[in-house]
N, C-alpha and C. Protein backbone atom coordinates (compact mmCIF):
# COMPACT_ATOMS: atom_id res chain seq x y z
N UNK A 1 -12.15 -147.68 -246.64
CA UNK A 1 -10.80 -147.64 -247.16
C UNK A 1 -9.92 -148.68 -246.44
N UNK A 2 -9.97 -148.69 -245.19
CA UNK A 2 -9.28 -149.89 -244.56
C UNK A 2 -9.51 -151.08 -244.93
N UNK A 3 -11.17 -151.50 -244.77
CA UNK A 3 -11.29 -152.80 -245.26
C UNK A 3 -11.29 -153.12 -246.64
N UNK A 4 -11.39 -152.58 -247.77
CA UNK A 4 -11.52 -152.80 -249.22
C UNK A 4 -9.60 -152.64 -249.78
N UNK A 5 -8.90 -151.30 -249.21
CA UNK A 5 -7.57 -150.75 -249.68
C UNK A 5 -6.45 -151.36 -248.72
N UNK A 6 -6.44 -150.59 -247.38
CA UNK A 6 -5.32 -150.72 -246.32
C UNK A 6 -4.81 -152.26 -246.22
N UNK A 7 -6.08 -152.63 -245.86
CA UNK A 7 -5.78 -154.03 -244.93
C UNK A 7 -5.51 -155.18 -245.62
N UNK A 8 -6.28 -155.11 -246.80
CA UNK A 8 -6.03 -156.45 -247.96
C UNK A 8 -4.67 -156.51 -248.44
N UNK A 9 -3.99 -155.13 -248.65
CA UNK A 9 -2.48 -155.06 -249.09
C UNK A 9 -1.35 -155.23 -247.79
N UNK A 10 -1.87 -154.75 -246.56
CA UNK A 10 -1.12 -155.13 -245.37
C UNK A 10 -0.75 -156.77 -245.67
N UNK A 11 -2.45 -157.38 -245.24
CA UNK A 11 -2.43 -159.01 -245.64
C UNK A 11 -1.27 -159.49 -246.15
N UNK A 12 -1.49 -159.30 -247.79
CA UNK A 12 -1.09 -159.70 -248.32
C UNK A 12 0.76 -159.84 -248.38
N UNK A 13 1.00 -158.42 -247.96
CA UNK A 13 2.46 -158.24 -247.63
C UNK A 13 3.02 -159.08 -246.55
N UNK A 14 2.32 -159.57 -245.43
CA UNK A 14 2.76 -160.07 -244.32
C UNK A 14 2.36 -161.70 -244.45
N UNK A 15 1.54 -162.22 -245.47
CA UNK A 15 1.28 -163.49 -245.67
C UNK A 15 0.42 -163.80 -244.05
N UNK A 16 1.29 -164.94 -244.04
CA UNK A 16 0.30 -165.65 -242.73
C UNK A 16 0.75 -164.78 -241.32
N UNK A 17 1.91 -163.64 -240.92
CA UNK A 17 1.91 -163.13 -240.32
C UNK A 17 0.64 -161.97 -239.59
N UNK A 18 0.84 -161.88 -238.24
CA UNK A 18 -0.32 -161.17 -238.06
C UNK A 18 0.54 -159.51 -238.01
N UNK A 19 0.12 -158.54 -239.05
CA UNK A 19 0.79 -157.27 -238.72
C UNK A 19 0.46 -156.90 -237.71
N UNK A 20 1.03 -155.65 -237.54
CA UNK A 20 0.96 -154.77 -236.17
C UNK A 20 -0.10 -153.57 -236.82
N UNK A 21 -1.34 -152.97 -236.31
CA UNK A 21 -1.40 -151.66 -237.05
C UNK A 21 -1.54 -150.55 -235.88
N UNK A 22 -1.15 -149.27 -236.31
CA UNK A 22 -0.39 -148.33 -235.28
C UNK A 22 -1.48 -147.18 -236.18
N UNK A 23 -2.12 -146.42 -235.05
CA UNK A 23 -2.90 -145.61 -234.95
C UNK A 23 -2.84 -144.37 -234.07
N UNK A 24 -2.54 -143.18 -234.42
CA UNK A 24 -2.34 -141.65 -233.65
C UNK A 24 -4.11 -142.05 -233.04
N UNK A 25 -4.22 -142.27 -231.47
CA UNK A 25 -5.04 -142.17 -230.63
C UNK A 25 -6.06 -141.04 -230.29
N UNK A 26 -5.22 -139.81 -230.82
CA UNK A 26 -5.38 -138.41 -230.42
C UNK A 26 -7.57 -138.26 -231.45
N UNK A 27 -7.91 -137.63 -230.36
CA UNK A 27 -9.51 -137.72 -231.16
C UNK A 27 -9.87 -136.75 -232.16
N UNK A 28 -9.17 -135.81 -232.87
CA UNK A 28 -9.16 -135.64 -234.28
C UNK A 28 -8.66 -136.35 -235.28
N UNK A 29 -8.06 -137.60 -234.68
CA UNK A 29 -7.79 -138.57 -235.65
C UNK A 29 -8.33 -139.88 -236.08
N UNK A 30 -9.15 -140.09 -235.02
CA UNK A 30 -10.26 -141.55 -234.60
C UNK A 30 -11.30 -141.14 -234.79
N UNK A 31 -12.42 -141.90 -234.99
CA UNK A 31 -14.12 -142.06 -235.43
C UNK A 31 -14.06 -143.43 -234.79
N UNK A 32 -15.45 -142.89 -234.23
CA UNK A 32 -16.03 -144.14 -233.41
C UNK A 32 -16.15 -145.25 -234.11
N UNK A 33 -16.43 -145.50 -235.06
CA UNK A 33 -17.20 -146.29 -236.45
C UNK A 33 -15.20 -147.31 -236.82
N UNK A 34 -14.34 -146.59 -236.97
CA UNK A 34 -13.11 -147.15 -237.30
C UNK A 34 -12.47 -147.64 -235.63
N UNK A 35 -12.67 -147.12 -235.01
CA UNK A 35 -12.38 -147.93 -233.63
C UNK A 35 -12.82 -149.13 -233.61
N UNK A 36 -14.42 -149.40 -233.79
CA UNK A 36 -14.85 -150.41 -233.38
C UNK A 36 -14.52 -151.46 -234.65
N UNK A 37 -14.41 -150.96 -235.68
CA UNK A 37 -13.69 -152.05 -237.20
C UNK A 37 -12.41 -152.94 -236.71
N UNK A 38 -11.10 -151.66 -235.90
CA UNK A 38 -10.16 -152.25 -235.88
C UNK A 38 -10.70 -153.14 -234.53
N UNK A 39 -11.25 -152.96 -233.53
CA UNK A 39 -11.45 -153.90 -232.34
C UNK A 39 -12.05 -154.70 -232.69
N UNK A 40 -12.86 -155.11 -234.04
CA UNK A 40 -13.10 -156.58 -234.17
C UNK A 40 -12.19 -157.06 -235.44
N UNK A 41 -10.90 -156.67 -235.57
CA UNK A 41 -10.34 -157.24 -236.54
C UNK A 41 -8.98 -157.99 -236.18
N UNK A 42 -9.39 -159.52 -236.49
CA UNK A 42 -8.70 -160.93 -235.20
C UNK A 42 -7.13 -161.11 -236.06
N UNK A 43 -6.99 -160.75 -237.28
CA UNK A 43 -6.05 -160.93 -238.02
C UNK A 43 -5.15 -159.60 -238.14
N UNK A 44 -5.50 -158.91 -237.41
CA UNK A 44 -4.24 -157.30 -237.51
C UNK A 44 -4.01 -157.50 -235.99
N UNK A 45 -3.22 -156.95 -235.34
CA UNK A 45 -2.98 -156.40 -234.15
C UNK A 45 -2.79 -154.76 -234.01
N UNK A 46 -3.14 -154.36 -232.90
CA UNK A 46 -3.32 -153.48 -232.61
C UNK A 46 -2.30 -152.69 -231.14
N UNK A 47 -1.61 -151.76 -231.34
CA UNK A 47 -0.46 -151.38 -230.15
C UNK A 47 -1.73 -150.21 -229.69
N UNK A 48 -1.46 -150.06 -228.30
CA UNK A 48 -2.76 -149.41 -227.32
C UNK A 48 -1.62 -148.27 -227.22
N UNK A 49 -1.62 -147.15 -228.12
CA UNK A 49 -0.87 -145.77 -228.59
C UNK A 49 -1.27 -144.72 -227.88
N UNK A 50 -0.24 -144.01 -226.85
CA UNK A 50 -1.16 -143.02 -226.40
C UNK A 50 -1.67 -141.76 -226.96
N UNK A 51 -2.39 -141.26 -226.19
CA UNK A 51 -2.81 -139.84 -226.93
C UNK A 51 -2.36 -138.91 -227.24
N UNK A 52 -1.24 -138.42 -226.43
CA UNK A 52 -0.02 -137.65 -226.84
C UNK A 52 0.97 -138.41 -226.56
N UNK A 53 1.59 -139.32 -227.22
CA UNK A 53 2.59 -139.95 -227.30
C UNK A 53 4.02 -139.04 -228.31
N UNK A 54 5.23 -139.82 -227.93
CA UNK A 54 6.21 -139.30 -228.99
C UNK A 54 6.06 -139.15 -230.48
N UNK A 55 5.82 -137.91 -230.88
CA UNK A 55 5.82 -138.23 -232.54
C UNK A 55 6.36 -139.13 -233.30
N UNK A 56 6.21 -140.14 -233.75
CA UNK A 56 7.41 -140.95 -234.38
C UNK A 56 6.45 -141.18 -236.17
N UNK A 57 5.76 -140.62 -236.58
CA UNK A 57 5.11 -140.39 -237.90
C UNK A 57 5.52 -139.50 -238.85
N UNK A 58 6.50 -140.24 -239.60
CA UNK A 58 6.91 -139.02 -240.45
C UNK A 58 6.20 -138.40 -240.94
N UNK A 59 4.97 -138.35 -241.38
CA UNK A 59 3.76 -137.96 -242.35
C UNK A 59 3.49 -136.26 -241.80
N UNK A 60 3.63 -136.61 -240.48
CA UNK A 60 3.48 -135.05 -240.00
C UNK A 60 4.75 -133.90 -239.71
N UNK A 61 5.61 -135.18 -240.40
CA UNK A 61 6.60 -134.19 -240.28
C UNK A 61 6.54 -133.45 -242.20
N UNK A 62 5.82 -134.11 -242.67
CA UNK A 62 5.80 -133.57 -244.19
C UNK A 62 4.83 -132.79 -244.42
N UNK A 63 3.28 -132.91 -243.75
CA UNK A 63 2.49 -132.32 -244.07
C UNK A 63 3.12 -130.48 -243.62
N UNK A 64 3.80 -130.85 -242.06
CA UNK A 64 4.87 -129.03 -241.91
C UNK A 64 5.45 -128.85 -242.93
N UNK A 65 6.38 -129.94 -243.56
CA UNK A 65 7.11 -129.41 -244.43
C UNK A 65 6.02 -128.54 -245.90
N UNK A 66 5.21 -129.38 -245.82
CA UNK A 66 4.24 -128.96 -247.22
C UNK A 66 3.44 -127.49 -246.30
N UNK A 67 2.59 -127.38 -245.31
CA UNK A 67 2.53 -126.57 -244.66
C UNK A 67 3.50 -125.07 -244.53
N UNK A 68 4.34 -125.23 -244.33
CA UNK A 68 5.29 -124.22 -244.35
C UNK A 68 6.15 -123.41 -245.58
N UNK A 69 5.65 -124.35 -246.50
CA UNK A 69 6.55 -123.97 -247.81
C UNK A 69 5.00 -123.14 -248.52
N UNK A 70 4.08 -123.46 -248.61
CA UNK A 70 2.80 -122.80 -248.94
C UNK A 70 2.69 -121.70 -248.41
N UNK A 71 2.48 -121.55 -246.87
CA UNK A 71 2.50 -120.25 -246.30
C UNK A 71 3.51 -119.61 -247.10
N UNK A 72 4.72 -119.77 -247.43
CA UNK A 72 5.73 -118.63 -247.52
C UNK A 72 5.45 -118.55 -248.85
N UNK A 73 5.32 -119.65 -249.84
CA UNK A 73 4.60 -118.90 -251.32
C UNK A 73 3.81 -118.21 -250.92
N UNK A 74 2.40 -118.15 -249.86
CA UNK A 74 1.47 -116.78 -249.78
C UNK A 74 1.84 -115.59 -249.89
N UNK A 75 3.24 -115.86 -248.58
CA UNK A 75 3.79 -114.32 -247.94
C UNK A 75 4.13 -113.82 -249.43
N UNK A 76 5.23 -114.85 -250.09
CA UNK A 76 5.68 -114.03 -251.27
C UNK A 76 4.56 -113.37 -252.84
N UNK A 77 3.65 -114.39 -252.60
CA UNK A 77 2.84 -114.04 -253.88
C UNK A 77 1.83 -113.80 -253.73
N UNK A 78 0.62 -113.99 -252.53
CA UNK A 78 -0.56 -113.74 -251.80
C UNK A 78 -1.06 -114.69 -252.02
N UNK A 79 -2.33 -115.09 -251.55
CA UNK A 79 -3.16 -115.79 -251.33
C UNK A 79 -3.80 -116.25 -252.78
N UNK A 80 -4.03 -117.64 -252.88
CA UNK A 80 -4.68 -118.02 -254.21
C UNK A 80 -5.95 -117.82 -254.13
N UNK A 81 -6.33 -117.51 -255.19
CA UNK A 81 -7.30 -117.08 -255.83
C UNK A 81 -8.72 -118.11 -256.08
N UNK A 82 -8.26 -119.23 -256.21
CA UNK A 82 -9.15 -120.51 -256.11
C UNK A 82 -8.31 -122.20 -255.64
N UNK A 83 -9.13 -122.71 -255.70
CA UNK A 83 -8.42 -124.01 -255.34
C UNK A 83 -7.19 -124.67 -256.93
N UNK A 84 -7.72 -124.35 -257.80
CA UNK A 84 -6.66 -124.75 -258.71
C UNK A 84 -5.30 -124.26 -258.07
N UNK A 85 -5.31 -122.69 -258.23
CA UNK A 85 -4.33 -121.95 -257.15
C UNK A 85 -3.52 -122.55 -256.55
N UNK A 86 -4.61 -122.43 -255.28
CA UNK A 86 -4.23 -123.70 -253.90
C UNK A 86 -2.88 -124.85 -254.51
N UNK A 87 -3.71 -125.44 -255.34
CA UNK A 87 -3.20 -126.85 -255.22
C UNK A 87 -1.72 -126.79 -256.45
N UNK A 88 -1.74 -125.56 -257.73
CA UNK A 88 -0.68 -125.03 -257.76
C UNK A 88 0.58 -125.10 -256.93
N UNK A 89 0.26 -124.23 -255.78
CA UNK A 89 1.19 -124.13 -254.76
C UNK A 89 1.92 -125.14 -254.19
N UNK A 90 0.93 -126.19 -253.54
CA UNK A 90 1.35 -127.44 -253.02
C UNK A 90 2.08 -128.21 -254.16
N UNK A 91 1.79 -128.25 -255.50
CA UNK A 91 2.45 -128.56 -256.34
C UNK A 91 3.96 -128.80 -256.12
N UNK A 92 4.32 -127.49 -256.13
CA UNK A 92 5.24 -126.77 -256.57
C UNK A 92 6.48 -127.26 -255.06
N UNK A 93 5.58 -126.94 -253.81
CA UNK A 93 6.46 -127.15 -252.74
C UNK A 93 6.60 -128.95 -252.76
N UNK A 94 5.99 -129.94 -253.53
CA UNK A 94 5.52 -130.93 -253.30
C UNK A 94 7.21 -131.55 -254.32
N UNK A 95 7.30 -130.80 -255.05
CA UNK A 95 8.46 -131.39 -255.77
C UNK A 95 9.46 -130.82 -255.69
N UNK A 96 10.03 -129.09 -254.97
CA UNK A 96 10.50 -129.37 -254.11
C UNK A 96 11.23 -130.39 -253.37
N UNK A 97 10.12 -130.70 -252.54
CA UNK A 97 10.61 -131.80 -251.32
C UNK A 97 10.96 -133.19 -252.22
N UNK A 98 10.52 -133.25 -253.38
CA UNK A 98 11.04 -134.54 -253.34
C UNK A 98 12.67 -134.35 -254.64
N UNK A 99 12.98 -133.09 -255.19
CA UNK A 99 14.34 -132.59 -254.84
C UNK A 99 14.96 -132.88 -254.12
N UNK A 100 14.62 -131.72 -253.09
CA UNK A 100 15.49 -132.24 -251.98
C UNK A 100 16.07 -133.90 -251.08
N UNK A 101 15.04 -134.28 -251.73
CA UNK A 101 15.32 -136.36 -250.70
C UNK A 101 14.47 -135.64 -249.33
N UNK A 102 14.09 -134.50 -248.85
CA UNK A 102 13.51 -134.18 -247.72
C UNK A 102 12.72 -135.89 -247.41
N UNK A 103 12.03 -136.42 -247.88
CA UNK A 103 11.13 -137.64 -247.56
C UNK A 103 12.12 -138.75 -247.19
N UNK A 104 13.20 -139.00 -247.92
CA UNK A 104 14.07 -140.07 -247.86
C UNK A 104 15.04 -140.07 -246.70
N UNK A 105 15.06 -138.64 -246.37
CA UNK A 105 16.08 -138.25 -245.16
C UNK A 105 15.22 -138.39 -243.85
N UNK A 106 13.91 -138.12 -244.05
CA UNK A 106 12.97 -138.21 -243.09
C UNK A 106 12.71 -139.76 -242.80
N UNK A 107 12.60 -140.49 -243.86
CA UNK A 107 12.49 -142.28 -243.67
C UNK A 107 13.78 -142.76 -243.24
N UNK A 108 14.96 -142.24 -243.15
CA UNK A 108 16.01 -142.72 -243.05
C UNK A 108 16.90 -142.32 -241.62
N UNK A 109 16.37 -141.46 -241.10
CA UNK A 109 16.28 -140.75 -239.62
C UNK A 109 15.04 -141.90 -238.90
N UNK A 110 14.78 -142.45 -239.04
CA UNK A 110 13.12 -143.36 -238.27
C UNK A 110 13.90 -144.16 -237.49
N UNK A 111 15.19 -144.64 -237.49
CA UNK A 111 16.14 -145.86 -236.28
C UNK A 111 16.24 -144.80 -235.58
N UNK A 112 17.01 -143.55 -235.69
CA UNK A 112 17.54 -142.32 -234.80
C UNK A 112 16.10 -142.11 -233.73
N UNK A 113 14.97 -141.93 -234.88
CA UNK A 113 14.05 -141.44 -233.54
C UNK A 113 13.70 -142.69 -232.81
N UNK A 114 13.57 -143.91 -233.29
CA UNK A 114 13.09 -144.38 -232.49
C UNK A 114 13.72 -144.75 -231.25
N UNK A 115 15.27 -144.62 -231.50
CA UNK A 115 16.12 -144.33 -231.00
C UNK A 115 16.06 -143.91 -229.29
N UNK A 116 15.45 -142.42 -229.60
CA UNK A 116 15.34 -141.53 -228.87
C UNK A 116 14.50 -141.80 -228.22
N UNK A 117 13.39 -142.25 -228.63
CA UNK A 117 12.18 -142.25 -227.81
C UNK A 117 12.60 -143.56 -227.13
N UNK A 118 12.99 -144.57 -227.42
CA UNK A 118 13.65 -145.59 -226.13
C UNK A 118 13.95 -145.48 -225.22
N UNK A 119 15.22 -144.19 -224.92
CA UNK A 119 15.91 -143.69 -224.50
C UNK A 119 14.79 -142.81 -223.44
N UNK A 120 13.96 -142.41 -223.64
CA UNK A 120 13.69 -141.46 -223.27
C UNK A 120 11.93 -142.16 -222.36
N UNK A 121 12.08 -143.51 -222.94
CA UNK A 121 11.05 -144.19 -222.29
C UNK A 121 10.18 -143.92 -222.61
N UNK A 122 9.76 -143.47 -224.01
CA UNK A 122 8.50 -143.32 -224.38
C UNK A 122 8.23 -141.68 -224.21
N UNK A 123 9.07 -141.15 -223.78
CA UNK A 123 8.91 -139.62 -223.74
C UNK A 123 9.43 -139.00 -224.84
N UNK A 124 9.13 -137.76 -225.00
CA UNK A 124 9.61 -137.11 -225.57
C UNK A 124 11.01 -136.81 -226.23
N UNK A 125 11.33 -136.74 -227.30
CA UNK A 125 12.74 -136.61 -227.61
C UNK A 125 12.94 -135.31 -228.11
N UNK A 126 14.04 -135.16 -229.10
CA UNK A 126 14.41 -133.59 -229.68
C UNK A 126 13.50 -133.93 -231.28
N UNK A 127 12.64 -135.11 -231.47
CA UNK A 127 12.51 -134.87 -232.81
C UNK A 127 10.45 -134.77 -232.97
């Protein structure tokens, strides 16, 4: 997926620039096999991210949001019945959130955190 999807459209977006690519370090998120792809790849760069570093990925701030809105359809309606079910649910909380701008408010808060984590030297902030 990186080399056929990710990286050809990175490329292409950045022209002759070399991007930056930024990777959660943490080892439920890495495979040996994609480590060693990005360490021989001379045209991306790579930031050395720590393992528990400051959250600064909105993605996980959505997957809670999608996370949390499912659970509470459970509480209210029980548990689905099959994966159609399942994915019903997420549906449902999925548009929701994009009602709300929840995603847009979350992309639009990203100066604030990074903000913070400056501030804070790479530590931890309130977000």
């Amino acid at each position: 997926m990186l080399k056929n999807e990710v990286f050809p459209k990175i490329k292409a977006t950045f022209h002759d620039e070399i991007p930056i690519f930024m990777q959660d370090n943490s080892p439920v998120h890495t495979a040996k096999i994609i480590k060693e792809y990005l360490n021989n790849q001379e045209d991306i760069g790579l930031i050395d991210w720590p393992v528990k570093g400051a959250d600064l990925n909105p993605v996980e701030n959505l997957w809670s949001y999608l996370q949390f809105g499912v659970s509470k359809l459970i509480r209210q309606n029980g548990k689905p019945k099959n994966s159609d079910d399942l994915w019903d649910y997420i549906e449902l909380i999925w548009d929701l959130l994009k009602r709300t701008s929840y995603h847009v408010n979350l992309y639009q808060s990203m100066p604030k955190r990074v903000s913070a984590v400056c501030l804070k030297k790479g530590g931890w902030s309130k977000y």
